[in-house]
C-alpha atoms as a PDB file:
ATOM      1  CA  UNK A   1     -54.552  42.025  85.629  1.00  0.00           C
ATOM      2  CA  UNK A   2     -53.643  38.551  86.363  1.00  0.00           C
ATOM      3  CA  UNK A   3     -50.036  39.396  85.679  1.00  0.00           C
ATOM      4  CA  UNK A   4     -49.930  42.365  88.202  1.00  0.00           C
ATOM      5  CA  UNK A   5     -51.422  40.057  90.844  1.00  0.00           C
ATOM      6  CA  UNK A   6     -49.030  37.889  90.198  1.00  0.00           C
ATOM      7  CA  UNK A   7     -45.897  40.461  89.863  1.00  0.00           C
ATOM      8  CA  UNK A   8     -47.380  41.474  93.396  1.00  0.00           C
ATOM      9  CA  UNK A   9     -47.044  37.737  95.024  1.00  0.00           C
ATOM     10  CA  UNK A  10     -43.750  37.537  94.015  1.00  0.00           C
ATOM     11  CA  UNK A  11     -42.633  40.544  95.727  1.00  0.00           C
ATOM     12  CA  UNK A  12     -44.907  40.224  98.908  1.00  0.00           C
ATOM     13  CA  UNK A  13     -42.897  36.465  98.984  1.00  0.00           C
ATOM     14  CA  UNK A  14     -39.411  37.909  98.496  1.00  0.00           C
ATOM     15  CA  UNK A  15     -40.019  40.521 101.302  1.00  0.00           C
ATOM     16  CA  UNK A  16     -41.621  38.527 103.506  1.00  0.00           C
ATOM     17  CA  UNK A  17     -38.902  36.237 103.199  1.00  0.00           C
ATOM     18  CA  UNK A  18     -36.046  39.041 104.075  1.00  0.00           C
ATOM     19  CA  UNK A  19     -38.296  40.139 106.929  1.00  0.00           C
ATOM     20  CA  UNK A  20     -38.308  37.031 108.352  1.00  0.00           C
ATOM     21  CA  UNK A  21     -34.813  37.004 108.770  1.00  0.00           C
ATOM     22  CA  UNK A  22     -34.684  40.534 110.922  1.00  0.00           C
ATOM     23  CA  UNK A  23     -33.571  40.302 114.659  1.00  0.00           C
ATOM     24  CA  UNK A  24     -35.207  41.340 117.168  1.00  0.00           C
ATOM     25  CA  UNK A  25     -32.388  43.654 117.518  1.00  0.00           C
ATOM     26  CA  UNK A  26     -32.453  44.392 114.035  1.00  0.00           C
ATOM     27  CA  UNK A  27     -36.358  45.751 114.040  1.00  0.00           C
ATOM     28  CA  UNK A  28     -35.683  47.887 117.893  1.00  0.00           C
ATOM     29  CA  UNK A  29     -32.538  49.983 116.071  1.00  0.00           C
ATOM     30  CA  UNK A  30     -34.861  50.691 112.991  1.00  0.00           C
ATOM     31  CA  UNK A  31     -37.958  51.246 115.142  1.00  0.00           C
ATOM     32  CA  UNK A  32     -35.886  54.164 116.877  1.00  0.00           C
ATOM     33  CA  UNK A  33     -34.425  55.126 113.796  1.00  0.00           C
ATOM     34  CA  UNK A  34     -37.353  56.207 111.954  1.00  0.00           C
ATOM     35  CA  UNK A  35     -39.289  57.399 114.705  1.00  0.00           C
ATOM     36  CA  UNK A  36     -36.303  59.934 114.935  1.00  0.00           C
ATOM     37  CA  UNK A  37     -36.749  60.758 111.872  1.00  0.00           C
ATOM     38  CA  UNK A  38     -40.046  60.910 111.430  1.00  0.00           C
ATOM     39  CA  UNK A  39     -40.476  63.470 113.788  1.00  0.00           C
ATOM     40  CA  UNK A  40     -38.224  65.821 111.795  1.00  0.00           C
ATOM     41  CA  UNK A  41     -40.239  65.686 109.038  1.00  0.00           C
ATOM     42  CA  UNK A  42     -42.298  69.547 108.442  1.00  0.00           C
ATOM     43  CA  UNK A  43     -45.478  68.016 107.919  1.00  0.00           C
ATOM     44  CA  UNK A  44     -45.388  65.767 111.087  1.00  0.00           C
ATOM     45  CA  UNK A  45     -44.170  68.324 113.420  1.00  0.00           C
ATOM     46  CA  UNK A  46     -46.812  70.999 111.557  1.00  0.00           C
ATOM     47  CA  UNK A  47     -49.607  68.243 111.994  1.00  0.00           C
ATOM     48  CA  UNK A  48     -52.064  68.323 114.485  1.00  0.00           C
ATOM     49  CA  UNK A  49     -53.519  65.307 113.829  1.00  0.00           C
ATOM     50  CA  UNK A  50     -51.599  62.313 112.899  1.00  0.00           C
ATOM     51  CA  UNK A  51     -53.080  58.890 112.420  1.00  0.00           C
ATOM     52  CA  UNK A  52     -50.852  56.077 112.964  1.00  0.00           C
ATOM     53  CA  UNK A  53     -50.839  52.563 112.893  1.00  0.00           C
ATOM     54  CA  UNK A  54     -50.435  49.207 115.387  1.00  0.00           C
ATOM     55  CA  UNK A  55     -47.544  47.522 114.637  1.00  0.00           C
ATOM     56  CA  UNK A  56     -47.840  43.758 113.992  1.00  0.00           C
ATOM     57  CA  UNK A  57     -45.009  40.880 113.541  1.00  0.00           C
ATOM     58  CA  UNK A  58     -41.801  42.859 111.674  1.00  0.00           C
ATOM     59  CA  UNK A  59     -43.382  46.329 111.590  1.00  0.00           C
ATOM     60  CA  UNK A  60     -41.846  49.518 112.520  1.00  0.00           C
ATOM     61  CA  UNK A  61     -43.407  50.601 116.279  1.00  0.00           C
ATOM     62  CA  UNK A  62     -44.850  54.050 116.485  1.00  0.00           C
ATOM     63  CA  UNK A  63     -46.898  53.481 119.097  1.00  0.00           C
ATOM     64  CA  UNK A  64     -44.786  55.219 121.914  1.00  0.00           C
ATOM     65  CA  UNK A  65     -45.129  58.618 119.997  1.00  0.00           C
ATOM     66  CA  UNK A  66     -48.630  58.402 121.683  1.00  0.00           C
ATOM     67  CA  UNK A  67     -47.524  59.429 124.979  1.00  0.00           C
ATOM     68  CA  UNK A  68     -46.043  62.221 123.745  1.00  0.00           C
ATOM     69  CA  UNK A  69     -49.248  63.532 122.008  1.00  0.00           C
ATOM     70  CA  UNK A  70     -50.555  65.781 124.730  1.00  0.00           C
ATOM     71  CA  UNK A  71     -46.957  67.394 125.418  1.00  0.00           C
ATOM     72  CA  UNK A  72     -46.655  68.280 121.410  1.00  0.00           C
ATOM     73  CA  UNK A  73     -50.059  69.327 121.139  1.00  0.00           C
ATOM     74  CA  UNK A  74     -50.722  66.789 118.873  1.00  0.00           C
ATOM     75  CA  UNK A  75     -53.851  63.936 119.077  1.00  0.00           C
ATOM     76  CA  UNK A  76     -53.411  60.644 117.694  1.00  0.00           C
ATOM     77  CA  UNK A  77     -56.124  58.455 116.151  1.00  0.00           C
ATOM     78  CA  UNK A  78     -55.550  54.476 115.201  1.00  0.00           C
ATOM     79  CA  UNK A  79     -57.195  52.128 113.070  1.00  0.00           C
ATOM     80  CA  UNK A  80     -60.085  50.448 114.876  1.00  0.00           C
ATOM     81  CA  UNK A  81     -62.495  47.470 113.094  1.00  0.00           C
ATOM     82  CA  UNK A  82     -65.777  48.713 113.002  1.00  0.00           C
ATOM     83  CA  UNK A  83     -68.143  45.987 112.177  1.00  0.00           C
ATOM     84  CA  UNK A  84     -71.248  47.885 110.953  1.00  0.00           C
ATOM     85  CA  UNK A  85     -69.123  48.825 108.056  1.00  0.00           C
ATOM     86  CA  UNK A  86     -66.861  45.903 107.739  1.00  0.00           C
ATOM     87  CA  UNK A  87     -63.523  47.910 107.410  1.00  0.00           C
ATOM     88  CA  UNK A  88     -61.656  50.182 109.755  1.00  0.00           C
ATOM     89  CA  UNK A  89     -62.108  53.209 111.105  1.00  0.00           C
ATOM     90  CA  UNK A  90     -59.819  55.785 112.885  1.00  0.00           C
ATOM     91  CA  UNK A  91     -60.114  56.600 116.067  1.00  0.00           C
ATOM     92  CA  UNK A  92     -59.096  59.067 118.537  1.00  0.00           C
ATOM     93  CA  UNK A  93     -56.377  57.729 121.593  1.00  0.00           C
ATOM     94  CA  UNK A  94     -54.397  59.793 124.094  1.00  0.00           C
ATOM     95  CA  UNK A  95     -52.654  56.486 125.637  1.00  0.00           C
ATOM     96  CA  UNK A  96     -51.211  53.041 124.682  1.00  0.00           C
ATOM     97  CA  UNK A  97     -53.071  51.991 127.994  1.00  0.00           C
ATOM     98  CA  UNK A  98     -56.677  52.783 125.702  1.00  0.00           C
ATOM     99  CA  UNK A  99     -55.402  49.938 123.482  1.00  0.00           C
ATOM    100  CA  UNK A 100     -56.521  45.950 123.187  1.00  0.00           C
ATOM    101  CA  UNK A 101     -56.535  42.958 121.443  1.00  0.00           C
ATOM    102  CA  UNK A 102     -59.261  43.488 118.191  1.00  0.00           C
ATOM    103  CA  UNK A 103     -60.296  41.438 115.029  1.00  0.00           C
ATOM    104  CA  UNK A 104     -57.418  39.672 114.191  1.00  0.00           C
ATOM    105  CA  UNK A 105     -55.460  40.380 116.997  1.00  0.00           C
ATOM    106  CA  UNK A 106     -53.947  43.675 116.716  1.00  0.00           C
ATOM    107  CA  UNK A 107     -54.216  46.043 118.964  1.00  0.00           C
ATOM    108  CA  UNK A 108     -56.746  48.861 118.540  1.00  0.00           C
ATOM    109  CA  UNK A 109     -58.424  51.854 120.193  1.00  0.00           C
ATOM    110  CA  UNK A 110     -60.610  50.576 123.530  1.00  0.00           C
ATOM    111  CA  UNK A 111     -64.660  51.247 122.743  1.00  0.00           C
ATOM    112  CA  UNK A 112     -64.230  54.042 124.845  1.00  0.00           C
ATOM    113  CA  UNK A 113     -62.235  56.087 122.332  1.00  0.00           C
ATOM    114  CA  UNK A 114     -64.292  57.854 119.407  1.00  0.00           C
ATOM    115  CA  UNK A 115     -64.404  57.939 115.928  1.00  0.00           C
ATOM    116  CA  UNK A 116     -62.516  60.952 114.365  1.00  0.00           C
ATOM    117  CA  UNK A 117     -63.695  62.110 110.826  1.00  0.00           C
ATOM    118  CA  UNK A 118     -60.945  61.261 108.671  1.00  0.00           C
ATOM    119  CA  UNK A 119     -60.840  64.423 106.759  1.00  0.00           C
ATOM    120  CA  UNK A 120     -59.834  65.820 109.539  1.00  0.00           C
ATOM    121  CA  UNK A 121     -56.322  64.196 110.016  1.00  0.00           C
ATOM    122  CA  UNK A 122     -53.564  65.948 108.593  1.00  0.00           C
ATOM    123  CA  UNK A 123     -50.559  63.398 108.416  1.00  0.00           C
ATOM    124  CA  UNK A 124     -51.182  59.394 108.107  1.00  0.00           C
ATOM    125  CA  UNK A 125     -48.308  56.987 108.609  1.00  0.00           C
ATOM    126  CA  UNK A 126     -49.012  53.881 106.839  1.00  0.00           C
ATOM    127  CA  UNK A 127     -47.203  50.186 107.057  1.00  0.00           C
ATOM    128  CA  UNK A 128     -46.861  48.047 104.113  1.00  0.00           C
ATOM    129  CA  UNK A 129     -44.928  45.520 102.657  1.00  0.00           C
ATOM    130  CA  UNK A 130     -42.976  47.641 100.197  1.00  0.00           C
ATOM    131  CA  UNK A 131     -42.793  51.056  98.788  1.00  0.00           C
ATOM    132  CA  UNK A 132     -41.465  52.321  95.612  1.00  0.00           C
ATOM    133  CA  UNK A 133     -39.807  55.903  95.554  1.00  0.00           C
ATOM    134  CA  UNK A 134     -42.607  57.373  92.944  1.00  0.00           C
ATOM    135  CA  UNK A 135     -44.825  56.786  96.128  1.00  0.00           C
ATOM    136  CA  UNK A 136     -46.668  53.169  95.416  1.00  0.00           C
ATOM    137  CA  UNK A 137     -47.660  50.904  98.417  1.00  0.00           C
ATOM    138  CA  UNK A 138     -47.879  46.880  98.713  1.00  0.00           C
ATOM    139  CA  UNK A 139     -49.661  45.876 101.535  1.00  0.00           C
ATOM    140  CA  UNK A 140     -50.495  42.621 102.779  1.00  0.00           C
ATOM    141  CA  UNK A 141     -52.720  42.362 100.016  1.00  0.00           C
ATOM    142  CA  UNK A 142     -56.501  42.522 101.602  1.00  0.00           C
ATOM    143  CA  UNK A 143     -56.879  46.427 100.557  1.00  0.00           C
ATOM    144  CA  UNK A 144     -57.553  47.014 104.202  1.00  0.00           C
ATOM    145  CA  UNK A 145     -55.484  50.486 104.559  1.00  0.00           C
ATOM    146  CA  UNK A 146     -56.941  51.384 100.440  1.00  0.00           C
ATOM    147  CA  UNK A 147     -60.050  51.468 101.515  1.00  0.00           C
ATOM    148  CA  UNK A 148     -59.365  53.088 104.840  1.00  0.00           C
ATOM    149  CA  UNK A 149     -57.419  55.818 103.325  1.00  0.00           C
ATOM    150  CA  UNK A 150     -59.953  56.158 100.026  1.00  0.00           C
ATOM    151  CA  UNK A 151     -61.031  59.733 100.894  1.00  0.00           C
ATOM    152  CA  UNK A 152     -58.089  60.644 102.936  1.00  0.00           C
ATOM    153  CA  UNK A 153     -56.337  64.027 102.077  1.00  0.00           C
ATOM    154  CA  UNK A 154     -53.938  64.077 104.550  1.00  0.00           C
ATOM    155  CA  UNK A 155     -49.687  63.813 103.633  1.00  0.00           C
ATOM    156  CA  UNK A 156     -49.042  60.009 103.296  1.00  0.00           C
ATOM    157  CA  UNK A 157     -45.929  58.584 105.176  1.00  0.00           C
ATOM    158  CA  UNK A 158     -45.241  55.154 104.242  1.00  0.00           C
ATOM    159  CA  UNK A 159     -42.219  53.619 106.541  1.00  0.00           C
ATOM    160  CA  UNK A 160     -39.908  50.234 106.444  1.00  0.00           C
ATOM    161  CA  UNK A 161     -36.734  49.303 106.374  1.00  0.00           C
ATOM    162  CA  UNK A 162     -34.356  50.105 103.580  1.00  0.00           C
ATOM    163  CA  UNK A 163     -34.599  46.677 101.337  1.00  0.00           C
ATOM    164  CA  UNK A 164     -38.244  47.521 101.334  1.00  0.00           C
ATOM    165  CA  UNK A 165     -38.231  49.795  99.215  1.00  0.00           C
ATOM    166  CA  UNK A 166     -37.893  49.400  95.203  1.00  0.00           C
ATOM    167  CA  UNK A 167     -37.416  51.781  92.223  1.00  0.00           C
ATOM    168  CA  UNK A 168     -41.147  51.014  91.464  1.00  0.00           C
ATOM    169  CA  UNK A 169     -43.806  48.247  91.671  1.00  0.00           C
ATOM    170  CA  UNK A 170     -46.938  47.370  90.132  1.00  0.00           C
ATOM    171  CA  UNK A 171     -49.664  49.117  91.250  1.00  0.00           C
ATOM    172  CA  UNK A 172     -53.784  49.109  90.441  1.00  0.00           C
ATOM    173  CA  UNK A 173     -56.173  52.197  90.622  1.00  0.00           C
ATOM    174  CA  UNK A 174     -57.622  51.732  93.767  1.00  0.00           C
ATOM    175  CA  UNK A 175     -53.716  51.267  95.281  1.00  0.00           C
ATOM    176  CA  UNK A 176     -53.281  54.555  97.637  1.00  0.00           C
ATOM    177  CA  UNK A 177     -49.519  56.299  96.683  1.00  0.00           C
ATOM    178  CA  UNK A 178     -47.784  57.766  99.618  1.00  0.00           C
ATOM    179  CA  UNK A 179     -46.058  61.591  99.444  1.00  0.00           C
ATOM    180  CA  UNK A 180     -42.890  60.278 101.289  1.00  0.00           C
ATOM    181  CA  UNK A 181     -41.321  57.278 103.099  1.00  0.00           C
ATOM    182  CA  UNK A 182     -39.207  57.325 105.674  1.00  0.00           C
ATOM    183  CA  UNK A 183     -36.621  54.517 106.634  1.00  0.00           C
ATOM    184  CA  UNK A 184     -34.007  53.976 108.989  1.00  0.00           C
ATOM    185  CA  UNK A 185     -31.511  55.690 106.602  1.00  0.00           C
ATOM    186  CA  UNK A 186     -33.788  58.150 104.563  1.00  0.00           C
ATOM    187  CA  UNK A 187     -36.695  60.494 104.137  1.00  0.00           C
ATOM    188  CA  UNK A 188     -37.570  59.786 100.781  1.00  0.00           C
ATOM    189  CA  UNK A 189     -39.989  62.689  99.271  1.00  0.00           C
ATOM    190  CA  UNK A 190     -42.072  60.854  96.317  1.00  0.00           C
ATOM    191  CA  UNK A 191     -43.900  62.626  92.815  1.00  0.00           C
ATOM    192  CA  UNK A 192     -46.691  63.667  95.029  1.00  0.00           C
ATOM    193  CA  UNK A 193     -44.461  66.376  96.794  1.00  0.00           C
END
């Protein structure tokens, strides 16, 4: 165990490190990139609910697809911190304008917007720090979006830029695999299809 933690650091380091180096530039062309093809996916465009996430620092920006939920039929729900439970919670938005500052300073669903049973979403785009092509995720590293997704059955869309993704990476039990990735380049279909 030790030695997966570990194997994990040295990654999360690496690709932090790479990240770090992206232009602003560099992180608007993949942003619209993969939101283009994102929304070419089946599952997405089949989906009529879609969790999604806040982006933070070097992360890919899906946010704008929220103002064109009504107009695709679609509703949107985002991660909000509930503190009765002490982990997050989706929640149902309609607007970027419904969205402010939360916990640690990403933006989240206003109290105004409620709680959607997660069962109930049908496609989840997740962020992380890498992705393998069999479908493993390395997040930041505090299990936040594990424990989020634990009794999720919706389709699993991890998505990052291209050097973010590896031929595999250590993973534990409770790690959550995604069914595809999408990058700036690719759609990448994983086992789980």
């Amino acid at each position: 165990m030790p030695q997966r933690r570990d194997a994990k650091q040295v990654i999360r380091a690496e690709v932090r490190r790479r990240l770090g180096r992206l232009t602003a530039s560099d992180r608007a062309e993949a942003t619209a990139k993969v939101r283009s093809r994102l929304v070419q996916v089946d599952q997405f465009r089949e989906a009529e609910s879609v969790g999604l996430y806040s982006a933070i620092d070097w992360e890919i920006d899906l946010v704008p697809l929220l103002e064109a939920g009504g107009a695709s039929g679609k509703s949107y729900a985002l991660p909000r911190w509930c503190a009765e439970s002490e982990q997050y919670q989706f929640v149902v938005v309609e607007s970027s304008s419904q969205l402010e500052r939360g916990r640690y300073g990403i933006f989240e669903p206003d109290e105004n917007c409620l709680p959607i049973d997660q069962g109930s979403l049908d496609f989840v785009v997740i962020p992380g720090l890498a992705f393998s092509r069999n479908g493993a995720r390395l997040g930041r590293g505090r299990g936040f979006y594990d424990r989020l997704l634990e009794n999720c059955q919706a389709h699993l869309c991890g998505v990052c830029y291209e050097f973010q993704v590896f031929d595999e990476l250590p993973q534990d039990p409770w790690d959550r695999a995604m069914n595809r990735l999408v990058t700036p380049r690719q759609c990448v279909e994983t086992f789980l299809e």
